[in-house]
Protein backbone atom coordinates (compact mmCIF):
# COMPACT_ATOMS: atom_id res chain seq x y z
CA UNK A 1 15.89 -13.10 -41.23
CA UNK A 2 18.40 -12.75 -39.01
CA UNK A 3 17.81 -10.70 -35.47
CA UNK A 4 20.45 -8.19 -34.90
CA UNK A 5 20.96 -6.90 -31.29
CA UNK A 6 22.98 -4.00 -30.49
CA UNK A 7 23.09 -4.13 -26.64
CA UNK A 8 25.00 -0.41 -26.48
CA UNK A 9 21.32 1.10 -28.07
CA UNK A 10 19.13 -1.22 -26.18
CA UNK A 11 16.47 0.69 -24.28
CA UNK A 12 15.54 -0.58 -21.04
CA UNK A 13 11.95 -0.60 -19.44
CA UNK A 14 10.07 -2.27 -16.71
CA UNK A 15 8.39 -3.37 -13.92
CA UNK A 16 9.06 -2.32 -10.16
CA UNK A 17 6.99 -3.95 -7.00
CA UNK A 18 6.19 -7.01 -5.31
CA UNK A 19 5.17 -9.42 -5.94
CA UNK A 20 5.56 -9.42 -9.83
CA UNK A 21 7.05 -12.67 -11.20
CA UNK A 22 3.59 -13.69 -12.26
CA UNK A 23 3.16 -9.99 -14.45
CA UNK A 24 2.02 -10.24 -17.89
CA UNK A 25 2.98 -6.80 -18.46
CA UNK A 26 6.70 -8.08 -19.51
CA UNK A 27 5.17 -10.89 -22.59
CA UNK A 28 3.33 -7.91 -23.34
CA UNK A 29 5.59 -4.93 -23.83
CA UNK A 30 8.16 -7.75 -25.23
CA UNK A 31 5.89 -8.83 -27.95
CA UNK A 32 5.18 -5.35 -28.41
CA UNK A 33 8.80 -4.11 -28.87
CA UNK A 34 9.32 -7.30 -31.35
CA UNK A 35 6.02 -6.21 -33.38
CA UNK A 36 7.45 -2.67 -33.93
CA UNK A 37 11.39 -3.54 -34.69
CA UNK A 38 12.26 -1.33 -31.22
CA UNK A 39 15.73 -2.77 -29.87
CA UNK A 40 14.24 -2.63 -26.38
CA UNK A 41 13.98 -4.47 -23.65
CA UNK A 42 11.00 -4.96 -20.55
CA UNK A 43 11.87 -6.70 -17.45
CA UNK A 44 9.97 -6.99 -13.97
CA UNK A 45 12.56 -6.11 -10.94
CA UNK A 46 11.31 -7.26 -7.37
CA UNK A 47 11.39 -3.61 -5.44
CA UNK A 48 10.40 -2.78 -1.76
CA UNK A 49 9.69 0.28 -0.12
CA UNK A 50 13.05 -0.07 1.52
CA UNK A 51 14.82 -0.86 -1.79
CA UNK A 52 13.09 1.98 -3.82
CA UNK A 53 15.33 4.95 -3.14
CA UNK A 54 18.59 2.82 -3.89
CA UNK A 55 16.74 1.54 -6.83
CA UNK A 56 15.49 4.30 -8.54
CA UNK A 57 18.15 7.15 -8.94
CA UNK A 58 20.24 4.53 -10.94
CA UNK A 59 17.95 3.36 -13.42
CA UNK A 60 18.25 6.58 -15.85
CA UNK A 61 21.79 6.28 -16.01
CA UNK A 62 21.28 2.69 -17.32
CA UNK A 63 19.50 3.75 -20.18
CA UNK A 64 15.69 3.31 -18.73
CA UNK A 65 13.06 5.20 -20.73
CA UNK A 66 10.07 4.18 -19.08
CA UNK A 67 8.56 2.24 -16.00
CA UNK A 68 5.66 0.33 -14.25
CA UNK A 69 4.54 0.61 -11.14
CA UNK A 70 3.18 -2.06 -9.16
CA UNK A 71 2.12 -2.55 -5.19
CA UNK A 72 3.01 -1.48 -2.91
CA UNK A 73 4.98 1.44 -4.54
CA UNK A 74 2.09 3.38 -6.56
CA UNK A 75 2.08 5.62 -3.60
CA UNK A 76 5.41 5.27 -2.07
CA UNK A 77 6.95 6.41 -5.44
CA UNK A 78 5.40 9.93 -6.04
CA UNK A 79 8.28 11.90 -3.42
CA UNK A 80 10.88 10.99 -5.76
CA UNK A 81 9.42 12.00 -8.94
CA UNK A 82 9.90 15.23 -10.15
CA UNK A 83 6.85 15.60 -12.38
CA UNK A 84 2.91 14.15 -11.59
CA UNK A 85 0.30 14.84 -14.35
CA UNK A 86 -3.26 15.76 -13.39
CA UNK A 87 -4.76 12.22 -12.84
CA UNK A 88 -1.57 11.11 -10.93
CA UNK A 89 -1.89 14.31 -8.49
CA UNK A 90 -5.72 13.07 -8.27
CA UNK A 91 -5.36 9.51 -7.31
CA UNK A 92 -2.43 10.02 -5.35
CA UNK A 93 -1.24 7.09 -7.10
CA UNK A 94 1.22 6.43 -10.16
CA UNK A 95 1.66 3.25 -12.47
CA UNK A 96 4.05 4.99 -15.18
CA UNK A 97 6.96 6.86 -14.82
CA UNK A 98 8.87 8.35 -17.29
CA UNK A 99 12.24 10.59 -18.20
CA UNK A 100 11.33 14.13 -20.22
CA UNK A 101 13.88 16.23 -20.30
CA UNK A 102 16.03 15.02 -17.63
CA UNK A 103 12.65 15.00 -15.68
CA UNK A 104 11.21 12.12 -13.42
CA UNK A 105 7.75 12.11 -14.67
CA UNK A 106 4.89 9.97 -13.11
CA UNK A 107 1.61 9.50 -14.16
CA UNK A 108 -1.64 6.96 -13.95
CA UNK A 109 -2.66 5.34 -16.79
CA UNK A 110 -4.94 2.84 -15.14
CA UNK A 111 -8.25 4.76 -15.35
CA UNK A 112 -7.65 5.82 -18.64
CA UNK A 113 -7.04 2.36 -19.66
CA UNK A 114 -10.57 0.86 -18.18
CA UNK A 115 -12.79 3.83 -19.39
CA UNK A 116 -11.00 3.16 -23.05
CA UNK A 117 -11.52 -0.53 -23.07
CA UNK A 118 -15.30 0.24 -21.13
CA UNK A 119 -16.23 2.18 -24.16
CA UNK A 120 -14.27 0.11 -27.13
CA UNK A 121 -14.49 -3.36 -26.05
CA UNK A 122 -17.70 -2.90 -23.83
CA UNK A 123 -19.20 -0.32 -26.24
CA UNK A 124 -20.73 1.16 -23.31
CA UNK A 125 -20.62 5.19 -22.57
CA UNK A 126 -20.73 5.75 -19.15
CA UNK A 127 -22.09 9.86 -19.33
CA UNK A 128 -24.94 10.08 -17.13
CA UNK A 129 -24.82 6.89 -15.61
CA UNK A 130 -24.40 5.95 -11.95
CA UNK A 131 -21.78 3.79 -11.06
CA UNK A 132 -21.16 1.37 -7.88
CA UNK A 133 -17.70 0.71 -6.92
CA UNK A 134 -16.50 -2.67 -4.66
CA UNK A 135 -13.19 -1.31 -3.37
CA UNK A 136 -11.38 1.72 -2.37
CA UNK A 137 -7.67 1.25 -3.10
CA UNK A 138 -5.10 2.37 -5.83
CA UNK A 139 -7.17 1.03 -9.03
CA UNK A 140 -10.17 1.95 -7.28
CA UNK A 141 -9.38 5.87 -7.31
CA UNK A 142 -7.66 5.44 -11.02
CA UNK A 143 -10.87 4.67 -12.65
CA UNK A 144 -12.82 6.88 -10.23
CA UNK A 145 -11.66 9.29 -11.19
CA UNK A 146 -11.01 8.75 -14.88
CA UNK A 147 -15.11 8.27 -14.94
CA UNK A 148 -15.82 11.42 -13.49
CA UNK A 149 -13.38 12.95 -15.97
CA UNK A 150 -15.49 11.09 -18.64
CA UNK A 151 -18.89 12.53 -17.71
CA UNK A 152 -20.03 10.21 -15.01
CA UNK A 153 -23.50 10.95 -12.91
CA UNK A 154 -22.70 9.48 -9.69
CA UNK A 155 -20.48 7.19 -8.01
CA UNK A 156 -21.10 4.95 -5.12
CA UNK A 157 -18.75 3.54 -3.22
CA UNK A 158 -18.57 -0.07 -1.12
CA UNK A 159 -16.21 -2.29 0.99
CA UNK A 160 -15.51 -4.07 3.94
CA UNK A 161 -15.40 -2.02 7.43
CA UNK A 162 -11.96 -2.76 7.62
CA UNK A 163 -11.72 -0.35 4.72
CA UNK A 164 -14.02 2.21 5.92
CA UNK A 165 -11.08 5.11 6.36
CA UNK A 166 -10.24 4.36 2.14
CA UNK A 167 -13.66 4.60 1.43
CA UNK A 168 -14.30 8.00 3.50
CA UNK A 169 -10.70 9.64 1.62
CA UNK A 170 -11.69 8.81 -1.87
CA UNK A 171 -15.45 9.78 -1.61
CA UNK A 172 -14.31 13.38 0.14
CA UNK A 173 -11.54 13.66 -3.09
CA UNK A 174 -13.87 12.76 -5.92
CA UNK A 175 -16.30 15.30 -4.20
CA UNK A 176 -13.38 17.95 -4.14
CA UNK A 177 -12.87 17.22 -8.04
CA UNK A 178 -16.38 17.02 -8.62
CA UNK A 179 -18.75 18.10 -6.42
CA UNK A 180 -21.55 15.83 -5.29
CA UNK A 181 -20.50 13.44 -7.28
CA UNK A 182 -20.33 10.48 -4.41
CA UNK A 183 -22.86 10.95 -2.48
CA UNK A 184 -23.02 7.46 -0.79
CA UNK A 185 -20.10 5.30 1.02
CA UNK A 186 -20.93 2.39 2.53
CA UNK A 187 -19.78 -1.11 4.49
CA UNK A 188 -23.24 -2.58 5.49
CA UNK A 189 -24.12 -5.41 2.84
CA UNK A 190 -27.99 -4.39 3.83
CA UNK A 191 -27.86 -1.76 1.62
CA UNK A 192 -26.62 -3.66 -1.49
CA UNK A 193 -30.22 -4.54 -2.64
CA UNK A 194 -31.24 -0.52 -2.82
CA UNK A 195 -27.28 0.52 -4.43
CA UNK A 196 -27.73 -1.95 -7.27
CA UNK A 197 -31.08 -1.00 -7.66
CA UNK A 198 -29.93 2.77 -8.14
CA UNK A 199 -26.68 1.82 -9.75
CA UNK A 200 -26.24 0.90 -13.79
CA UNK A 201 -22.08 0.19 -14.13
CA UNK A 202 -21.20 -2.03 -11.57
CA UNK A 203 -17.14 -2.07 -10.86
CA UNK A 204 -15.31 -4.68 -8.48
CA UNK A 205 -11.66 -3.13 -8.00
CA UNK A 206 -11.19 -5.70 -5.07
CA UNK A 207 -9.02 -8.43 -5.41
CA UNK A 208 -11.77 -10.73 -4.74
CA UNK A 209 -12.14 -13.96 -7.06
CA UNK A 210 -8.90 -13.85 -8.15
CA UNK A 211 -6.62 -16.95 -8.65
CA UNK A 212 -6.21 -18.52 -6.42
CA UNK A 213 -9.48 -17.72 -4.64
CA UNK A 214 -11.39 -18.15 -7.95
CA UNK A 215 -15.05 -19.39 -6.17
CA UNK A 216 -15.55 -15.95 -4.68
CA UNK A 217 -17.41 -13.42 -5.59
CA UNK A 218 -17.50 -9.58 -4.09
CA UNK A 219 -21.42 -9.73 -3.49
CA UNK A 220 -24.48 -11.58 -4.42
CA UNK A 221 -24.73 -11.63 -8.08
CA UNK A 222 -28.72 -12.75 -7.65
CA UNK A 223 -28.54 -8.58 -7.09
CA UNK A 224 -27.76 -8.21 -11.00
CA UNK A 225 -30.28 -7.32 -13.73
CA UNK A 226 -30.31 -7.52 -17.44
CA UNK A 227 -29.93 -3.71 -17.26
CA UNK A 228 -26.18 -3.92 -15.06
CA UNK A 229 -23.00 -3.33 -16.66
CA UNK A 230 -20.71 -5.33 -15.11
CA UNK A 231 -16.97 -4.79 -15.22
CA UNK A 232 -14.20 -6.80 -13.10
CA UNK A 233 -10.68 -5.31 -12.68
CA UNK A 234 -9.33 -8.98 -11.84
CA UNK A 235 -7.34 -10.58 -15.03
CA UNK A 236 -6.37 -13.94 -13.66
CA UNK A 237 -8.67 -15.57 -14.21
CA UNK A 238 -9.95 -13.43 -17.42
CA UNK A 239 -13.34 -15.11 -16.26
CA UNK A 240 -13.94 -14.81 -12.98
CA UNK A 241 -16.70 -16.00 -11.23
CA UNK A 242 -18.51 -13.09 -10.52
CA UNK A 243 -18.71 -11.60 -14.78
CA UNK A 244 -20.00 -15.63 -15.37
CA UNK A 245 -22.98 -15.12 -13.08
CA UNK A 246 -23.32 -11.93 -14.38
CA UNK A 247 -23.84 -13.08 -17.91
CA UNK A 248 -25.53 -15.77 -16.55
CA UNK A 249 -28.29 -13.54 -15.48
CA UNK A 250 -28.10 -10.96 -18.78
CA UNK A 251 -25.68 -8.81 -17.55
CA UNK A 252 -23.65 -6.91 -20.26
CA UNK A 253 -19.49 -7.76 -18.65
CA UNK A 254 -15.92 -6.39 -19.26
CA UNK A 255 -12.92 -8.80 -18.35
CA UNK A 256 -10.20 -6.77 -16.42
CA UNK A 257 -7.45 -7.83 -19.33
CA UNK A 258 -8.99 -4.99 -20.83
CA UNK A 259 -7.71 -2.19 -18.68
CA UNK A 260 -4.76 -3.99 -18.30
CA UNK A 261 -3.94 -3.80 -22.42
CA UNK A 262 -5.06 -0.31 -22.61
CA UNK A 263 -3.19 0.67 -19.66
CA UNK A 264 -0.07 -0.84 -20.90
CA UNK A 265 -1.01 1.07 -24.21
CA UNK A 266 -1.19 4.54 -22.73
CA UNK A 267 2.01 3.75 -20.80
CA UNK A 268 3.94 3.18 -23.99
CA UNK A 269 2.71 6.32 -25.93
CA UNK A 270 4.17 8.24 -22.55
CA UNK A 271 7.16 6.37 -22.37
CA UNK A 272 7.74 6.57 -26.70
CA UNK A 273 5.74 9.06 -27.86
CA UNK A 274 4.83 6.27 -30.81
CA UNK A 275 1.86 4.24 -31.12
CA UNK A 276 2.18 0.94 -30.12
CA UNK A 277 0.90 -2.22 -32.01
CA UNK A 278 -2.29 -3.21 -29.81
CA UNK A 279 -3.35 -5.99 -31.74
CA UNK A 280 -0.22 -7.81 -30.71
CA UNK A 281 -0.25 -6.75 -26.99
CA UNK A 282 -3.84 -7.80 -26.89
CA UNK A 283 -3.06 -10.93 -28.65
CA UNK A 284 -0.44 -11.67 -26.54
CA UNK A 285 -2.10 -11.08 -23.13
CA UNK A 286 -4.99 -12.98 -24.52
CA UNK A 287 -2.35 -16.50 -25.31
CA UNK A 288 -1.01 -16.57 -21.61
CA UNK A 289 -4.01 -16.06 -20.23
CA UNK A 290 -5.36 -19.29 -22.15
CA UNK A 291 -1.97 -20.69 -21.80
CA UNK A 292 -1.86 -20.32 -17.53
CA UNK A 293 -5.74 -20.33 -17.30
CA UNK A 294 -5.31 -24.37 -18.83
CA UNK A 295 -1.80 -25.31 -17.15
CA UNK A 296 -4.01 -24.41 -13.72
CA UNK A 297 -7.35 -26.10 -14.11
């Protein structure tokens, strides 16, 4: 059959940050687009902080419907939106924006995404657990706070000292949301043994073992137990180090492509208001992973 393309109805979406040539979220949303017979179109678009307020003001008159959001502009984006939803306000953070009603709308789709995939993929309900967080930054407070939204007992939160200032703002906002609900920040890796031991879901939001720095791991993993729920927000590579020790000692994991297909399925529902195909975006994501994982090794 023969593809028709009428470029004066294409829709445009994408991708705006830096770095993002290495993105999957453009194979995805492509494939996705293909899967559904949309004439639309999803591109990454190397934006600054300097570059965002030239950038942005022009896209809806080029026929943009929906966007990404990317570092370092999940924060630096919010003063020129005209519209946050509740989760976005939360994190003080966005990863989708979208036009309703002539309206610059941003919201944050990234904790929604990880609690999804934590409870479809990892079949795992995290009500009434407590939960240890590596990691204070953007995707840090996204799933935070999606987990408290979902019925989470406590959260605990951990990083470097150079991070101590993240750490102290997101455990005083998840305890304005909720309170009580962090009751321990720390930066001293002497206290590891006694947070894993109090801790069931174990999260690393850092950026730690990812490609290239794939031999790393964001703590000890002798700490882990048969009982730990282990989830890694990394995607390249879909098995890091740290979830193979983890399963190595009994540990139930989740890869981080996970949140990063659900994600990218809440996004399009915002953007469309249709439901996308997610066997094909997971598919997809799932085939250049492989594809990059084996060109690299």
């Amino acid at each position: 059959m023969k593809e028709k393309t009428f470029w004066a109805d294409t829709e445009f979406f994408g991708l705006l940050g830096t770095p993002v040539r290495k993105s999957l979220s453009p194979a995805m949303h492509n494939a996705n687009f293909r899967a559904l017979g949309m004439n639309a179109l999803y591109s990454p678009y190397e934006v600054d902080e300097e570059s965002l307020p030239k950038v942005l003001p022009s896209l809806g008159a080029l026929r943009f419907k929906g966007l990404n959001i990317t570092m370092p502009l999940k924060q630096k984006i919010i003063p020129y939106l005209d519209e946050l939803d509740e989760l976005a306000e939360l994190c003080n953070a966005v990863n989708t924006v979208y036009w309703k009603n002539g309206r610059l709308c941003g919201s944050n789709t990234d904790g929604i995404g990880f609690v999804h995939g934590l409870k479809e993929q990892g079949r795992y309900d995290p009500t009434g657990k407590h939960c240890l967080i590596f990691g204070a930054g953007g995707a840090a407070r996204g799933v935070a706070f999606a987990l408290c939204a979902s019925g989470i007992s406590t959260i605990t939160l951990w990083g470097r000292a150079s991070g101590h200032e993240r750490i102290g703002k997101l455990a005083s906002d998840l305890n304005a949301y909720r309170s009580g609900v962090c009751r321990i920040q720390s930066t001293e890796p002497g206290d590891l043994p006694k947070l894993f031991g109090e801790s069931e879901l174990v999260i690393n939001s850092t950026s730690v073992g990812m490609t290239p720095e794939t031999d790393a791991t964001p703590f000890d993993t002798a700490l882990l137990e048969p009982r730990h729920m282990v989830c890694d927000l990394v995607y390249v590579p879909h098995d890091t180090k740290m979830l193979r020790e983890a399963e190595a000692r009994g540990s139930r994991t989740l890869a981080g492509y996970w949140m990063t297909i659900w994600q990218g399925v809440e996004a399009f529902r915002r953007w469309t208001n249709r439901e996308p195909n997610v066997e094909v975006m997971t598919r997809t994501i799932l085939e250049h992973l492989t594809r990059r994982e084996g060109t690299s090794r």
